[in-house]
Protein backbone atom coordinates (compact mmCIF):
# COMPACT_ATOMS: atom_id res chain seq x y z
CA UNK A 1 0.00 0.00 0.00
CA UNK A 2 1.65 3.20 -1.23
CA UNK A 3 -0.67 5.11 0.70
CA UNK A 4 -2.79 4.69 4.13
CA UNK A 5 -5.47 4.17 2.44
CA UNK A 6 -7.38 2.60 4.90
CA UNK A 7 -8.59 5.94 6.65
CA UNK A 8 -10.55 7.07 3.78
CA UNK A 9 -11.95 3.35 2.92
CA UNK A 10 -13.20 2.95 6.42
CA UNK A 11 -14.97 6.48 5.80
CA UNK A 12 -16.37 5.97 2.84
CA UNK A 13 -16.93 2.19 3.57
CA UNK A 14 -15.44 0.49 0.74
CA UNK A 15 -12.06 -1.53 0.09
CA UNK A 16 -8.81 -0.08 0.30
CA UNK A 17 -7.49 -1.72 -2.74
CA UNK A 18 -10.86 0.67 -4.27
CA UNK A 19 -8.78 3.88 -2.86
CA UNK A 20 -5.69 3.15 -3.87
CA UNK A 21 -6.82 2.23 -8.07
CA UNK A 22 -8.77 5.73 -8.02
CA UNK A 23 -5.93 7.51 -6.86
CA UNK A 24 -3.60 6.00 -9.30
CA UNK A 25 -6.22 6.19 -11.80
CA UNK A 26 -6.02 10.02 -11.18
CA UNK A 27 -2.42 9.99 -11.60
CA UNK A 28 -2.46 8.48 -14.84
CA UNK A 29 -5.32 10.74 -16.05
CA UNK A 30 -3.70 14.05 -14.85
CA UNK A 31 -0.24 13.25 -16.41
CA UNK A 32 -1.60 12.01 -19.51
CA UNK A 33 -4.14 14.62 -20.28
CA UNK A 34 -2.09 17.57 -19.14
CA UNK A 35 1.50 17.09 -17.97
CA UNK A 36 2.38 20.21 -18.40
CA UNK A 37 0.31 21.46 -15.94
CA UNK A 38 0.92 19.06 -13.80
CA UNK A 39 5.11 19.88 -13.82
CA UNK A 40 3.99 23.46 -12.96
CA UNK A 41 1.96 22.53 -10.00
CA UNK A 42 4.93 20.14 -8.98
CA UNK A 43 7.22 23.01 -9.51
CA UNK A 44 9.72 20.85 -10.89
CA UNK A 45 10.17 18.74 -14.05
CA UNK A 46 8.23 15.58 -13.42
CA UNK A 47 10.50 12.83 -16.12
CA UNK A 48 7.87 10.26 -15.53
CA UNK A 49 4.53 9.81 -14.15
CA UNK A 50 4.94 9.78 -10.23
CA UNK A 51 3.95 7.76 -7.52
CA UNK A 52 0.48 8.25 -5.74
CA UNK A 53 2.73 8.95 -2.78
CA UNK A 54 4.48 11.71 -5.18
CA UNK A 55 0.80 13.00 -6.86
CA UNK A 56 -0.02 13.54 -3.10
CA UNK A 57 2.29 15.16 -1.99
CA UNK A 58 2.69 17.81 -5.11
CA UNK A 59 -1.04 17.98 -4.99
CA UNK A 60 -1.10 18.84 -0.92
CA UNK A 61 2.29 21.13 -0.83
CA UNK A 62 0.48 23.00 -4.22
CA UNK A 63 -2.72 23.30 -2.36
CA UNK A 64 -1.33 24.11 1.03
CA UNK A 65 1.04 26.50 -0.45
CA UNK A 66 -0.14 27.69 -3.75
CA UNK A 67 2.15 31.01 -4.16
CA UNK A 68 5.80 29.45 -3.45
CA UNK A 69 7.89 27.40 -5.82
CA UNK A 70 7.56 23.77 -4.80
CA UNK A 71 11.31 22.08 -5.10
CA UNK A 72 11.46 18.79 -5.98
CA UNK A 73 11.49 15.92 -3.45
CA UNK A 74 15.22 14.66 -2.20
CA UNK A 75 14.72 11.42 -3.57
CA UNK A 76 14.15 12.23 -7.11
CA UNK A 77 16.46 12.62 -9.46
CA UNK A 78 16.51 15.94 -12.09
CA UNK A 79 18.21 15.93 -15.26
């Protein structure tokens, strides 16, 4: 499990497995439809699709602080 997927399961009572395909589904959809965007709100170049670990993370640091330059996580690699 990438995630703890388990909180938002038990809340919305269904499986965690069921969490954890929607969020990757969203990954997949928001890097293939507009990747672009998506390296902007990651503030960084994004060389593949990332993680659902990753997508969180860009997705909460963008939302928590939308007006500063997100830098890209330690354990990625830029080219």
């Amino acid at each position: 499990m990438a995630t703890n997927s388990a909180f938002p399961a038990l809340h919305f009572h269904c499986q965690w497995t069921t969490v954890e395909r929607s969020i990757r589904t969203a990954v997949e959809r928001a890097y293939k439809i507009n990747p672009i965007l998506l390296c902007k709100i990651a503030g960084y170049p994004l060389t593949c699709i990332p993680t659902a670990s990753e997508f969180i993370e860009i997705i909460a640091s963008y939302i928590l602080h939308p007006s500063q330059p997100q830098t890209a996580p330690r354990h990625l690699i830029i080219l």
